[in-house]
Protein backbone atom coordinates (compact mmCIF):
# COMPACT_ATOMS: atom_id res chain seq x y z
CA UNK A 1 -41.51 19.84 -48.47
CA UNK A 2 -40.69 16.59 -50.67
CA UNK A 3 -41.82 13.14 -49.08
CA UNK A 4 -39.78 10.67 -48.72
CA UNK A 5 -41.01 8.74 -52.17
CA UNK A 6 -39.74 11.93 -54.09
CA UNK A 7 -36.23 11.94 -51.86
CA UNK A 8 -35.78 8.02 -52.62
CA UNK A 9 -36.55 8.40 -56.48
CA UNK A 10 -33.52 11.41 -56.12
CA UNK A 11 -31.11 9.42 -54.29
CA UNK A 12 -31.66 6.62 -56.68
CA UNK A 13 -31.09 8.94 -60.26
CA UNK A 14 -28.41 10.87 -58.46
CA UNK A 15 -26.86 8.69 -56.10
CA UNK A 16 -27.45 5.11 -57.34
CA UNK A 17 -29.27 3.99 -54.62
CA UNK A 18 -32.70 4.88 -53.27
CA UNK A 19 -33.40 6.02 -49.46
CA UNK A 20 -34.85 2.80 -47.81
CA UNK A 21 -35.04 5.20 -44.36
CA UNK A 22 -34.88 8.51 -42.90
CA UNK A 23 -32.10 8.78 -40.26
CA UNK A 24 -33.47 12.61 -39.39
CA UNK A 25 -35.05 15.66 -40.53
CA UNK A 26 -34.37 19.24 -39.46
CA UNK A 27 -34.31 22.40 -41.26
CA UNK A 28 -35.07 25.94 -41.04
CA UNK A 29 -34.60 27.52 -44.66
CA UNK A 30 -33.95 24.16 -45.95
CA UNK A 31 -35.59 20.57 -45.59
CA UNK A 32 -32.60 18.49 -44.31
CA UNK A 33 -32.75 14.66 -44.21
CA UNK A 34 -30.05 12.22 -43.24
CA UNK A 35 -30.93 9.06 -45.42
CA UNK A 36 -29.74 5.52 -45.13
CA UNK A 37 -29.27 4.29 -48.58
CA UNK A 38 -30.03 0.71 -50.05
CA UNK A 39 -26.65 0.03 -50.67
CA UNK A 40 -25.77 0.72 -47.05
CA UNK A 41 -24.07 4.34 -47.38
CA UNK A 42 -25.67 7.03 -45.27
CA UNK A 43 -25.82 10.66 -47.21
CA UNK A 44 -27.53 14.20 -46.01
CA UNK A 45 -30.04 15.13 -48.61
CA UNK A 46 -30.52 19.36 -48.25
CA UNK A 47 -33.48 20.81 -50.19
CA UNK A 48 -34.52 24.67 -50.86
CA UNK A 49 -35.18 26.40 -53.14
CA UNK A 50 -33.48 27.20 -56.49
CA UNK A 51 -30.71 30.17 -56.59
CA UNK A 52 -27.99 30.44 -58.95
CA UNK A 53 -25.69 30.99 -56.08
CA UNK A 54 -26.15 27.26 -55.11
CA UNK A 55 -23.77 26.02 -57.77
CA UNK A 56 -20.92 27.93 -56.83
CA UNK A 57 -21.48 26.98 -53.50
CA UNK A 58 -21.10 23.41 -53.98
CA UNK A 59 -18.56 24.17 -56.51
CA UNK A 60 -16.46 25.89 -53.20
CA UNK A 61 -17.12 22.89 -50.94
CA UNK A 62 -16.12 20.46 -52.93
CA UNK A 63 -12.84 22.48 -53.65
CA UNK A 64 -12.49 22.29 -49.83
CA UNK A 65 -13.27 18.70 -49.30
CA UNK A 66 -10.73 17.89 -51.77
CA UNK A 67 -8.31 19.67 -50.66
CA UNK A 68 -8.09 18.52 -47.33
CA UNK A 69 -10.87 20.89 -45.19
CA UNK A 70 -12.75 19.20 -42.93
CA UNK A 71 -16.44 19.41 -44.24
CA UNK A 72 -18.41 16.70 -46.54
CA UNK A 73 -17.75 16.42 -50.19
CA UNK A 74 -20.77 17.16 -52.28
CA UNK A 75 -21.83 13.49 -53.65
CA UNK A 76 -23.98 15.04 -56.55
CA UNK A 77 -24.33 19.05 -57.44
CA UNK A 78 -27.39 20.45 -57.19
CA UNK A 79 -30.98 19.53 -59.66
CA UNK A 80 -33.59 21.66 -59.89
């Protein structure tokens, strides 16, 4: 489980803005945290673990988003 220190310093490199709070955390086979970000946007952070699968996944949804489905658009792919 990452802390929110390590979840900032991500949303900062990847987003542009660090996490100044958590909004929520949940999770079962994934930490999930809803993050308000410094420059006021609010994002989902979802962490697990690595599995090649995970690319094409967010590959998929952001097809969808794009294309009109109604689910969110992947802001950044996945890091290791």
């Amino acid at each position: 489980m990452l802390d929110d220190a390590a979840i900032s310093g991500w949303c900062a490199r990847s987003l542009g803005a660090p996490m100044t709070r958590a909004l929520f955390r949940t999770g079962h086979l994934a930490q999930v945290t809803g993050a308000e970000l410094a420059d006021g946007r609010h994002a989902v952070i979802k962490i697990r673990p690595h599995e090649p699968r995970i690319a094409g996944c967010t590959a998929v949804q952001a097809h969808l988003a794009a294309a009109g489905f109604p689910c969110p658009a992947p802001l950044a792919g996945p890091t290791k």
